[in-house]
Protein backbone atom coordinates (compact mmCIF):
# COMPACT_ATOMS: atom_id res chain seq x y z
CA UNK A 1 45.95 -1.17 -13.44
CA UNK A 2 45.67 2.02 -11.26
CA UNK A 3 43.96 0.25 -8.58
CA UNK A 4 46.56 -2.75 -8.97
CA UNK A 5 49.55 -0.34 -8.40
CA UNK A 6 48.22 1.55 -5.55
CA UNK A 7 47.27 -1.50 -3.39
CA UNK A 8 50.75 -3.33 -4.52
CA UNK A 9 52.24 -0.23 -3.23
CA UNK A 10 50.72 -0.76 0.22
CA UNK A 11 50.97 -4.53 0.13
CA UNK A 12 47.30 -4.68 1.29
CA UNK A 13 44.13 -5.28 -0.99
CA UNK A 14 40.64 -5.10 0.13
CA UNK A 15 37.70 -6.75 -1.15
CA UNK A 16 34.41 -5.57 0.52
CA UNK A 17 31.93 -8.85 0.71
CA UNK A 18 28.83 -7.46 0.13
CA UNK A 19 26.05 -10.66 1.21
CA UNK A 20 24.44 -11.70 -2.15
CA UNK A 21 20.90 -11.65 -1.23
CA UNK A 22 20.97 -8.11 -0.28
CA UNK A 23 21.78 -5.61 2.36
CA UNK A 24 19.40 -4.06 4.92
CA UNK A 25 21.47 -3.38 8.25
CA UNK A 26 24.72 -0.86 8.29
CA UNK A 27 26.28 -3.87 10.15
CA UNK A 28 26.51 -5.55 6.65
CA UNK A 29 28.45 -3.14 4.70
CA UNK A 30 31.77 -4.28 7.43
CA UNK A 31 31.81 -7.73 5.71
CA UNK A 32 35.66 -7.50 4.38
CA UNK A 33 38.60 -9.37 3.33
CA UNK A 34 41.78 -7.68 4.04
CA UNK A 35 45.09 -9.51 2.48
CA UNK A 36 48.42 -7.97 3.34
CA UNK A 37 51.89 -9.88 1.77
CA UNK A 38 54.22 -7.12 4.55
CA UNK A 39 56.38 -9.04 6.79
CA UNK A 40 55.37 -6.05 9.31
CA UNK A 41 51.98 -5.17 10.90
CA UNK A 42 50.26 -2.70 8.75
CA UNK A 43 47.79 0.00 9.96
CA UNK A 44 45.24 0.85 8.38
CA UNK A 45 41.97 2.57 8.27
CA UNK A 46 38.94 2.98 5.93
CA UNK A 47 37.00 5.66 4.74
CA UNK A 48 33.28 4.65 3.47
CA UNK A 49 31.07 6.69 1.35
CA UNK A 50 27.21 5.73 0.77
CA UNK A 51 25.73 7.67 -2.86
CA UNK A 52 22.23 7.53 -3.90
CA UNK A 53 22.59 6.44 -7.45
CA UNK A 54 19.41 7.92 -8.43
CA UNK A 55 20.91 11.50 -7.49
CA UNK A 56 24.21 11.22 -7.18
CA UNK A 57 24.01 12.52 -3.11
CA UNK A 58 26.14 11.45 -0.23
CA UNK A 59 23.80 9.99 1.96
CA UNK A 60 25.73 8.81 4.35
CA UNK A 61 29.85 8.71 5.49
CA UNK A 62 32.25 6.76 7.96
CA UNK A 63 35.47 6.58 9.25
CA UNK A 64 36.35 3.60 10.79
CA UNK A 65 39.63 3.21 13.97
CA UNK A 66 42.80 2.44 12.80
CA UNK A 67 43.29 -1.61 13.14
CA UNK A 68 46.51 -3.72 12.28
CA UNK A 69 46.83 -6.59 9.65
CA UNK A 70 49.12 -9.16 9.80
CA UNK A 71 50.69 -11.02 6.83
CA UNK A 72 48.04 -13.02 5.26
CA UNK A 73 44.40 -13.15 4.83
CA UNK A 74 41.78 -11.92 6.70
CA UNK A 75 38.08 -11.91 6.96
CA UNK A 76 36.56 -9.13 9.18
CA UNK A 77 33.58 -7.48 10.44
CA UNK A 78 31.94 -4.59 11.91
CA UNK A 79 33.62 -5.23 15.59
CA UNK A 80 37.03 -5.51 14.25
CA UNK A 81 36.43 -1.87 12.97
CA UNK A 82 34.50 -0.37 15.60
CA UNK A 83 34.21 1.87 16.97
CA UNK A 84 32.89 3.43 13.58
CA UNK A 85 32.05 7.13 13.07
CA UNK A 86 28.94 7.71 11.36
CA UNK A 87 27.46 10.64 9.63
CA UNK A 88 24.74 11.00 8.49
CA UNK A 89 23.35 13.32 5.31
CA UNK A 90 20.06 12.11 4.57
CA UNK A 91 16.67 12.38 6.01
CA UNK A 92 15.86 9.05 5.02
CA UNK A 93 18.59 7.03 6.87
CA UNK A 94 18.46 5.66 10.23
CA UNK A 95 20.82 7.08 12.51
CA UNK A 96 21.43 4.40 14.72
CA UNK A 97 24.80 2.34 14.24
CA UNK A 98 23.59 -0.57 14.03
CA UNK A 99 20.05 0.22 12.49
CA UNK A 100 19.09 -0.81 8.98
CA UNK A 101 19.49 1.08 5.68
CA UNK A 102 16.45 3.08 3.95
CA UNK A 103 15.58 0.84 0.90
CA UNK A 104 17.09 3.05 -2.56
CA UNK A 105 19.58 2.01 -4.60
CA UNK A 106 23.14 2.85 -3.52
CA UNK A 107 26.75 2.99 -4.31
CA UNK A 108 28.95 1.93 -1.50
CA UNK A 109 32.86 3.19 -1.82
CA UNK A 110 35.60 2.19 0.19
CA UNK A 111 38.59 4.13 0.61
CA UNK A 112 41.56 1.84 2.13
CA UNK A 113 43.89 4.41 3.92
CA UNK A 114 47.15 2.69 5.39
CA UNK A 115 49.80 4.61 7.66
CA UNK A 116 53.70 5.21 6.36
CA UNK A 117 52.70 5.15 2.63
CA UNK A 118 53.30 7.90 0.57
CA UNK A 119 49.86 8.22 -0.67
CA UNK A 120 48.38 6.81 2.06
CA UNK A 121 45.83 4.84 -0.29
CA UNK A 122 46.09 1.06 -0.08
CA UNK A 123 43.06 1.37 -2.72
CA UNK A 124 39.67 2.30 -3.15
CA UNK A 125 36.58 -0.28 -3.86
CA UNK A 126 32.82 0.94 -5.59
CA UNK A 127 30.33 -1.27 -5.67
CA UNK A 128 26.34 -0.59 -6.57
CA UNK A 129 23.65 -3.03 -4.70
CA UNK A 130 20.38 -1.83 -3.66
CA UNK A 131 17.91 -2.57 -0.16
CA UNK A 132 14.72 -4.22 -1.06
CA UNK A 133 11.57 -5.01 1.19
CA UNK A 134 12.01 -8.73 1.45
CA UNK A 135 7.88 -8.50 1.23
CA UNK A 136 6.27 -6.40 -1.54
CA UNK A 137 3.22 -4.69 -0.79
CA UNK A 138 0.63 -7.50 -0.73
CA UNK A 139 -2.91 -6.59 -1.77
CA UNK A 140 -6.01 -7.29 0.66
CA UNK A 141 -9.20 -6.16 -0.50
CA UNK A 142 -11.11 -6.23 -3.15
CA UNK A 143 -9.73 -9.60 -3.93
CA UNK A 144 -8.49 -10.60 -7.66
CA UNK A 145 -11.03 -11.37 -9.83
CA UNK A 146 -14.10 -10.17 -7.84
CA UNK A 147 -17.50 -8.95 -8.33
CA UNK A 148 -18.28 -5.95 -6.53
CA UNK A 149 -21.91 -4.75 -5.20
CA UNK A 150 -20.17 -1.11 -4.29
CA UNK A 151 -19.43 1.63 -6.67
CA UNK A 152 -17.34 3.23 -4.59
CA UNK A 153 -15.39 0.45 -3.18
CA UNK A 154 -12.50 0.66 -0.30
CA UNK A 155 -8.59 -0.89 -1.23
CA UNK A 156 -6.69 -2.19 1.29
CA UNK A 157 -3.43 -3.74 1.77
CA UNK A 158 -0.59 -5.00 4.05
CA UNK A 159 2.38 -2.47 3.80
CA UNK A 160 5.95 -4.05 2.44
CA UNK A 161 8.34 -6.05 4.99
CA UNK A 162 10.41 -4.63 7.11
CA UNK A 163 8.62 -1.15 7.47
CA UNK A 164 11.67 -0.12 9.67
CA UNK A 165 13.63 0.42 6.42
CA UNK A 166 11.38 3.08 5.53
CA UNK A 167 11.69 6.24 6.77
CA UNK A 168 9.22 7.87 4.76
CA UNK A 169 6.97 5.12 3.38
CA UNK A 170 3.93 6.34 1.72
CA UNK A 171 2.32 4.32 -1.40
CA UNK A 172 0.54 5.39 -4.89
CA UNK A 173 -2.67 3.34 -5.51
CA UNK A 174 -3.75 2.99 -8.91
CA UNK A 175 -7.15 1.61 -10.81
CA UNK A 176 -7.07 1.57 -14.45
CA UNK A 177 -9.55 -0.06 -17.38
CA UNK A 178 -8.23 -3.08 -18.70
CA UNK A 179 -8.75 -2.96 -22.42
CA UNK A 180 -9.46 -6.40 -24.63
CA UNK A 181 -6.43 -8.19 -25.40
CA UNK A 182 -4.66 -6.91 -22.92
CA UNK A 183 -3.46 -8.53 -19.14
CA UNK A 184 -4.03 -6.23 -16.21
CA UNK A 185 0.11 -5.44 -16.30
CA UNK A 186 -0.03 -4.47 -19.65
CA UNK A 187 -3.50 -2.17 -18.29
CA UNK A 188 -1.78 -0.52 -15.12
CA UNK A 189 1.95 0.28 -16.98
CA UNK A 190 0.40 1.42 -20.39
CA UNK A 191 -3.03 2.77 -19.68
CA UNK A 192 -4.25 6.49 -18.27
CA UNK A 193 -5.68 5.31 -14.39
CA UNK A 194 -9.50 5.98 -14.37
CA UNK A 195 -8.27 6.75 -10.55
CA UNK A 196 -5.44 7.51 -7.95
CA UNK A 197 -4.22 8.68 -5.28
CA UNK A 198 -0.59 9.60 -4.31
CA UNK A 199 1.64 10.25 -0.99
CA UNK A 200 -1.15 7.52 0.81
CA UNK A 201 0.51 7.07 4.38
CA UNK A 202 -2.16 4.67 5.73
CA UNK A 203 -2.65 1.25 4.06
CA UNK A 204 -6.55 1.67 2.40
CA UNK A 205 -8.47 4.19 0.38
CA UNK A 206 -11.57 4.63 -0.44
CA UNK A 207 -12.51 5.12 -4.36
CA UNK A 208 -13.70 8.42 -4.27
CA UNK A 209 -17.05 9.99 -4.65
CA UNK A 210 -16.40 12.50 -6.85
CA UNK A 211 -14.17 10.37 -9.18
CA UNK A 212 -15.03 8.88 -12.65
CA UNK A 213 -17.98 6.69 -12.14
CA UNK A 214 -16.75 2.51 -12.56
CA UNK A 215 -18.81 0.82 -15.62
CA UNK A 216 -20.32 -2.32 -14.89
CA UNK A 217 -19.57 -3.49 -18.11
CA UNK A 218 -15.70 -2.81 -17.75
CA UNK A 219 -12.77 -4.74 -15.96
CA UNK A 220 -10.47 -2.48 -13.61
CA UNK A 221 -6.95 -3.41 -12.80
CA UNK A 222 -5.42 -1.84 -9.53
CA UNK A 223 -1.83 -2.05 -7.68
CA UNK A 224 -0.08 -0.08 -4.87
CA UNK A 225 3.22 1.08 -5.06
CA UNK A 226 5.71 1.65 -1.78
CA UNK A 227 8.13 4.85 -2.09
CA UNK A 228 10.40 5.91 0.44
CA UNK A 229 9.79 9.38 0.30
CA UNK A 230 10.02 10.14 -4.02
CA UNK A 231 12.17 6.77 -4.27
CA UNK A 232 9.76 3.81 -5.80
CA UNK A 233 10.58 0.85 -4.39
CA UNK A 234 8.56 -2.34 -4.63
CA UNK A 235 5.00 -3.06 -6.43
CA UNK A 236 2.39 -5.44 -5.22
CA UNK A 237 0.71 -7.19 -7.46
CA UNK A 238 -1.85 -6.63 -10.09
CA UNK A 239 -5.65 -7.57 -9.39
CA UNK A 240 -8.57 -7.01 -11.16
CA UNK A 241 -11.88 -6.86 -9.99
CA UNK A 242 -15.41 -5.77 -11.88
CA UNK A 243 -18.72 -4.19 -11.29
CA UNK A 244 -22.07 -6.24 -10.16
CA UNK A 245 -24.74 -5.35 -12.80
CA UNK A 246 -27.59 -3.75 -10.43
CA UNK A 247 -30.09 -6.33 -9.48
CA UNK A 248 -33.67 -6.07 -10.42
CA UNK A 249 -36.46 -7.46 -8.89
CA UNK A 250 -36.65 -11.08 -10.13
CA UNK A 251 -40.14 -10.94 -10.90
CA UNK A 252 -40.89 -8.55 -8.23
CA UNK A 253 -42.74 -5.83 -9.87
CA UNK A 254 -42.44 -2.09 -8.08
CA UNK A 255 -45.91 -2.04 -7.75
CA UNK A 256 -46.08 -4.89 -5.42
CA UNK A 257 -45.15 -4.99 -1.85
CA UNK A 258 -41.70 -7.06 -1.09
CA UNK A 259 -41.69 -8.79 2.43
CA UNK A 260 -38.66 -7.25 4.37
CA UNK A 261 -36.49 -9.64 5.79
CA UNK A 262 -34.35 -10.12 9.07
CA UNK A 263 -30.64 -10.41 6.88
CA UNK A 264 -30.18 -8.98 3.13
CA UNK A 265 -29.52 -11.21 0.73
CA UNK A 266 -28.67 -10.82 -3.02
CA UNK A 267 -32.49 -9.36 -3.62
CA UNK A 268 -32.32 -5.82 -4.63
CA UNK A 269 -35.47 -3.63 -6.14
CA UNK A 270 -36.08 -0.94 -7.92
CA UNK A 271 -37.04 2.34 -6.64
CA UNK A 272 -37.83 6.09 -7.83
CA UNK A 273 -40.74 7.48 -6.70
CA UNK A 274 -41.41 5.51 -4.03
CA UNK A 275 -40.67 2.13 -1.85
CA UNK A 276 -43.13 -0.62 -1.16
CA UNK A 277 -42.49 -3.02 1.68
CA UNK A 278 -44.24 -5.57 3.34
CA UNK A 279 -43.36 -5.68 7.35
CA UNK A 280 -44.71 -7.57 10.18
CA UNK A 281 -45.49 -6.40 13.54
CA UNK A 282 -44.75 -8.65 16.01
CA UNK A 283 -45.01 -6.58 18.99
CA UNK A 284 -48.03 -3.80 19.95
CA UNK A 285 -45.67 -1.00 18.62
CA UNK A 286 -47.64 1.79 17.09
CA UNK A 287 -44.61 2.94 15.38
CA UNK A 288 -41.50 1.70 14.16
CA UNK A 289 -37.86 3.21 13.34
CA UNK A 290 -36.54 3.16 10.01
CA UNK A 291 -33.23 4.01 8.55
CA UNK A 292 -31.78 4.77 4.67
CA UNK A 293 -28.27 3.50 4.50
CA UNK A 294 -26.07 4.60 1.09
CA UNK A 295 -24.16 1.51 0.27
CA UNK A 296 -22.42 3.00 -2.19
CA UNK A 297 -20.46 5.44 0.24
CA UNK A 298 -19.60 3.77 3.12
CA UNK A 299 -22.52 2.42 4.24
CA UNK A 300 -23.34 5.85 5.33
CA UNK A 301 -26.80 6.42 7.10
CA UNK A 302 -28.36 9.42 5.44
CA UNK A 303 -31.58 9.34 6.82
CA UNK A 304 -33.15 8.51 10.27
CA UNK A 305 -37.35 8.97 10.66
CA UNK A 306 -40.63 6.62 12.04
CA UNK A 307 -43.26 5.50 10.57
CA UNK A 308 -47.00 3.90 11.95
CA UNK A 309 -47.26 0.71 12.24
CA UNK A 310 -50.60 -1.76 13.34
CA UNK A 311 -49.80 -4.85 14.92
CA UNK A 312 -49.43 -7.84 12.27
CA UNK A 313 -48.88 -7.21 8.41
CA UNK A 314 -48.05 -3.70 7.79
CA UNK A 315 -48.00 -2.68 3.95
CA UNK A 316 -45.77 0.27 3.88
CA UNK A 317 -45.27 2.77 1.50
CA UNK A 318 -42.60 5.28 1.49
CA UNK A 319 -42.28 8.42 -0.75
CA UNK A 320 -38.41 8.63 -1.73
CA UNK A 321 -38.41 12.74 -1.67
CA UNK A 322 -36.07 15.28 -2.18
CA UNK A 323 -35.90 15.10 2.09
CA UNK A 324 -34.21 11.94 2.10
CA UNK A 325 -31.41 13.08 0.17
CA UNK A 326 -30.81 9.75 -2.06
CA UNK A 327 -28.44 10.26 -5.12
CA UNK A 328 -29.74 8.64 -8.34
CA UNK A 329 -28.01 5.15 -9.31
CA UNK A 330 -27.36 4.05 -5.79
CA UNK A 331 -27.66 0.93 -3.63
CA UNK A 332 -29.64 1.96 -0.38
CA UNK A 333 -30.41 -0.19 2.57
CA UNK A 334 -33.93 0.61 4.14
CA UNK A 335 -34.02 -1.07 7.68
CA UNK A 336 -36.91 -0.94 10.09
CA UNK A 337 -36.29 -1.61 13.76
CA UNK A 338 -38.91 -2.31 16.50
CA UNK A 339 -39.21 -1.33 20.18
CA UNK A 340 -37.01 -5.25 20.92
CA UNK A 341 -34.68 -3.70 18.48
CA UNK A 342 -34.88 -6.31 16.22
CA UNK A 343 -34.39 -5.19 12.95
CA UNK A 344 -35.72 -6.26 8.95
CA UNK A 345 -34.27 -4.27 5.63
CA UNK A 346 -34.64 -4.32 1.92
CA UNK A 347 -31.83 -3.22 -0.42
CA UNK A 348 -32.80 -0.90 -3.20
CA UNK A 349 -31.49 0.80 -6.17
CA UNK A 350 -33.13 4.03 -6.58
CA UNK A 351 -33.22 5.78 -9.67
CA UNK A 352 -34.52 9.36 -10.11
CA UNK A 353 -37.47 9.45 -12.30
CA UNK A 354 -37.60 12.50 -14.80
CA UNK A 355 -40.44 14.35 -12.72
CA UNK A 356 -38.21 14.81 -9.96
């Protein structure tokens, strides 16, 4: 009744049109109907306040120029107020007129001032809406439901649409154990993450090496969420993804020799003591190059040597010492390269035996 009496007493009411399916540009928030019953031109100005309902801050103010209204209805817009005077209070907001607003949620007041009334207040208008990406973060890689060869496998995803309404966009990436009976939502909001990382400002991360070792027998659940600065703003999606069991040898016994081959494929053998290989020579190369890639931490190469070769078949054997540097329970690579630089490999999972 307050509000009633105040904007009878100026013969103009104001009804700020807020569009429905959101608001991202400051242009926006100047989407008003102005209705004055005077017989006179009325001036008029309006005072605009912008809150960040999660704190309660002024984040941003404006003052519009004094315009007339005429007896009747009116629909305006930005230009029939500018010029507008902005100020801004908050890191996070763009300071360009006509740039957009930093996604939150918000409080938007309007205080309708109008010249020759006593109180000067042809009324005042609140009303809450928030700015939303119109794109969540979407997630990339690993991709749902997959089966991984990598413990330590790298997450990434495209970042939430329109960036330019972050100021401060950073994301929280989180993989948690799904438990039985329960869907990987359930698993990420209810569930202690096995691993995450916080304040990410580029769009991938790798699963670290010193974090909790993934299970093979387990299902993971991961998601990224976009914050503008502290403020949460939009999730991605949910996906789960699991563990390869390590591959034996399918019959190949580690006391025979395994033909290396020009391209992996899903063969992997096992290793501790040492690695037996069968290789070809197909040039008069007396020795060959040979490399021990970690799969299991980004493909890293951890170990670079030679070894003799005769021309023809070569049985090899290599003694997987303490000089190599190979971590127990890991997926290595070996790859042997000739003087033509062509190049066959072997995966192998070595696994420390108790005597070393």
């Amino acid at each position: 009744m307050l509000v009633f009496c105040m904007k009878a007493s100026a013969q103009v009411s104001m009804t700020p049109l807020l569009p429905s399916g959101g608001v991202l540009l400051k242009a926006q928030l100047w989407n008003v109907r102005m209705v004055s019953v005077s017989a006179n031109p009325v001036y008029a100005r309006i005072l605009f306040t912008l809150r960040d309902v999660r704190n309660n801050q002024v984040v941003m103010t404006a003052a519009t120029k004094t315009f007339s209204l005429d007896k009747g209805a009116r629909q305006m817009q930005v230009n029939d107020f500018a010029p507008i005077q902005y100020e801004i209070l908050s890191p996070v907001m763009d300071r360009n007129p006509n740039g957009m607003i930093a996604a939150g949620n918000y409080l938007a007041c309007y205080n309708l001032v109008v010249e020759g009334d006593k109180r000067g207040q042809g009324g005042e208008d609140c009303i809450p809406f928030s700015v939303e990406p119109m794109s969540p973060p979407l997630l990339n890689n690993p991709a749902d439901r997959s089966m991984l060869d990598s413990r330590l496998p790298q997450f990434t995803w495209i970042p939430p649409a329109p960036v330019n309404i972050f100021n401060d966009l950073n994301y929280r990436m989180i993989v948690t154990e799904v438990f039985p009976g329960q869907d990987a939502y359930e698993a990420v909001q209810q569930n202690v993450p096995v691993y995450q990382a916080n304040n990410l400002r580029l769009n991938y991360v790798n699963f670290a090496d010193g974090a909790m070792n993934l299970d093979t027998a387990k299902t993971y659940a991961w998601t990224v969420i976009a914050k503008n600065t502290e403020m949460t703003v939009s999730q991605a999606e949910v996906w789960t993804f699991r563990l390869k069991q390590p591959l034996r040898s399918s019959g190949v016994s580690q006391s025979s020799y395994v033909q290396l081959k020009r391209t992996t494929d899903g063969t992997v053998i096992n290793c501790n003591e040492r690695l037996l290989c069968q290789y070809t020579n197909e040039t008069t190369d007396s020795t060959a190059s040979f490399e021990l890639i970690d799969l299991d931490h980004h493909n890293k190469v951890v170990y670079k040597g030679s070894i003799p070769v005769d021309a023809g078949s070569n049985q090899l054997e290599l003694l997987l010492d303490k000089d190599f540097h190979l971590v127990s329970d890991r997926n290595y690579l070996f790859r042997i390269q000739n003087s033509r630089n062509d190049s066959w490999m072997i995966k192998f999972h070595y696994q420390r035996s108790e005597r070393q």
